[in-house]
Protein backbone atom coordinates (compact mmCIF):
# COMPACT_ATOMS: atom_id res chain seq x y z
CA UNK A 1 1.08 4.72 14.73
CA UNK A 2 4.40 2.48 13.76
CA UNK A 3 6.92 5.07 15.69
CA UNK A 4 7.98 8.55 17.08
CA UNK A 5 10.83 10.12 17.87
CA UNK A 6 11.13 12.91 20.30
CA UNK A 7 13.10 15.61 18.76
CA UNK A 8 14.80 18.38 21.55
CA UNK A 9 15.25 21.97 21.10
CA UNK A 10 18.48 22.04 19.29
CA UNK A 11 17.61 19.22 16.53
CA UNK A 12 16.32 20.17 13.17
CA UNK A 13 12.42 17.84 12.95
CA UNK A 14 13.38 17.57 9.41
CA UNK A 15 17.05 15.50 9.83
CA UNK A 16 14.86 13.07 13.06
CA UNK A 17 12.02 12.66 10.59
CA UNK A 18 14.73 11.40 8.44
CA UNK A 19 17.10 9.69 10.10
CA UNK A 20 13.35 8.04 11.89
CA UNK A 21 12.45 6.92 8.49
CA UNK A 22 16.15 5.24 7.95
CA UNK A 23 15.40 3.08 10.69
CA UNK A 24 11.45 1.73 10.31
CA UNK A 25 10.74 -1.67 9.11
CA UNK A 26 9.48 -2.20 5.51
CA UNK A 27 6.31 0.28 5.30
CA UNK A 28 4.44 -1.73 2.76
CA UNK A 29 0.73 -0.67 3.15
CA UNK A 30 1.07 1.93 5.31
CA UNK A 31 0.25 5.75 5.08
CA UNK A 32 2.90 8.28 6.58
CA UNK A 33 1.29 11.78 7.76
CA UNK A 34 2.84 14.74 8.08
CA UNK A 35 2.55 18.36 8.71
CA UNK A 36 3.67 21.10 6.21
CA UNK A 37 7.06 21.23 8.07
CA UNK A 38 8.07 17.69 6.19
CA UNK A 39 7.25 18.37 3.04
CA UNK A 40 10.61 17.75 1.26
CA UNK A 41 11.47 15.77 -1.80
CA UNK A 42 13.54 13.64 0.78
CA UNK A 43 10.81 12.62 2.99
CA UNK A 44 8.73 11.66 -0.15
CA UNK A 45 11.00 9.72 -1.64
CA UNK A 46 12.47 7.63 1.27
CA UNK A 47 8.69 6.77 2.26
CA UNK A 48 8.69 5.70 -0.98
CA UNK A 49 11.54 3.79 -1.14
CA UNK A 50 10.91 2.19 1.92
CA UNK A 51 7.71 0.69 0.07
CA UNK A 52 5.16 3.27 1.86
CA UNK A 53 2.74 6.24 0.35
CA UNK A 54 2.29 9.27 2.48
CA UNK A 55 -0.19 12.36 2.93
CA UNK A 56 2.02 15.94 4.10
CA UNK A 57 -0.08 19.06 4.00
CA UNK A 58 1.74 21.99 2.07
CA UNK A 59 0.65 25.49 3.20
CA UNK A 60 1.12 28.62 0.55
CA UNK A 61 4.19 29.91 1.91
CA UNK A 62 6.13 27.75 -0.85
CA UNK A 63 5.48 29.27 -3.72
CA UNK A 64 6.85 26.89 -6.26
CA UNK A 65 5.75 23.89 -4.56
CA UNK A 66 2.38 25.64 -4.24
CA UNK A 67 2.20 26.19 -8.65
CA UNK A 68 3.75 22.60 -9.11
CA UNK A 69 0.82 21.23 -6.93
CA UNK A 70 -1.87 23.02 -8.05
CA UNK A 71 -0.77 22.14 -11.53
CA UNK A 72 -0.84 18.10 -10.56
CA UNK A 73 -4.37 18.22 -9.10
CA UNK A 74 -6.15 20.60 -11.88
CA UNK A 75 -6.66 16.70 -13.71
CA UNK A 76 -8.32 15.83 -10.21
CA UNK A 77 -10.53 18.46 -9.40
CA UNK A 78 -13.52 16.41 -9.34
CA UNK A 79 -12.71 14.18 -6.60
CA UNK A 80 -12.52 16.68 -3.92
CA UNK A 81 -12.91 15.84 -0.48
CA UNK A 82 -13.80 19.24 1.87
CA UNK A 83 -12.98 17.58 5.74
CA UNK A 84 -13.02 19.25 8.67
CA UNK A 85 -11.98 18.86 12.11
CA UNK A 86 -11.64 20.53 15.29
CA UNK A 87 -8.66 20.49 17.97
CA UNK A 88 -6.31 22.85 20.34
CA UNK A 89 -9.65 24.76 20.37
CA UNK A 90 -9.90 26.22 16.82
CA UNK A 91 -12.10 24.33 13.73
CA UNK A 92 -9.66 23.38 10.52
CA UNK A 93 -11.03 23.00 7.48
CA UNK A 94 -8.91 21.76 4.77
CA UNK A 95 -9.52 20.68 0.81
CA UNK A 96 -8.47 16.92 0.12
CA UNK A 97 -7.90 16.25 -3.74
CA UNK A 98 -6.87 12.78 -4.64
CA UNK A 99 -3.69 12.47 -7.09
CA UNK A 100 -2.49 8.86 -8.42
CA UNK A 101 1.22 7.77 -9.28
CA UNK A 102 2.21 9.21 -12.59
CA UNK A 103 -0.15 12.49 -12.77
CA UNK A 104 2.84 14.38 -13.00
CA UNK A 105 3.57 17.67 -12.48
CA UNK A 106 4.98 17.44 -8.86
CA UNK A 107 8.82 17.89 -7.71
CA UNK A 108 8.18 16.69 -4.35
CA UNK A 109 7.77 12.56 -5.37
CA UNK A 110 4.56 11.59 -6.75
């Protein structure tokens, strides 16, 4: 973990995530997670710009971004990954398919 930021009741996660991201050191190397909540085409591209690659899951509740991703992994389909893991008492199970830069297709970055 490089950093967190606690966020209180009354601040939006998506502004501290990127006002956080304004303030890390170079993130050459390094892999930013997130949950579905930061999956914006400004998270994506100031990880980016700031020299690091990230992994944000996207639940189905955005259409669009759910076509424009499905469409950028159909070239990928054979490098699927199915993990699972268990926590807060429930098992998650969740498909991992490997995109590289320039596969196109996505609006969120790349």
């Amino acid at each position: 973990m490089i950093a967190q930021l606690r966020v209180d009741a009354t601040t939006n996660e998506h502004k501290a995530a990127l006002r956080l991201l304004g303030v890390l050191p170079p993130l050459q190397g390094a892999v930013v997670t997130a949950d579905a909540m930061f999956t914006h085409r400004d998270v994506c591209e100031q990880v980016s710009a700031n020299g690091g690659d990230y992994i944000l899951y996207a639940k189905d509740n955005q259409a669009t971004l759910e076509r424009d991703l499905r469409d950028l992994f159909a070239a990928a389909e054979r490098g699927r990954l199915p993990p699972s893991s268990c926590g807060c008492g429930r098992r998650i199970r969740k498909r991992l398919r490997p995109a590289t830069r320039g596969t196109g297709g996505s609006r969120c970055g790349r």
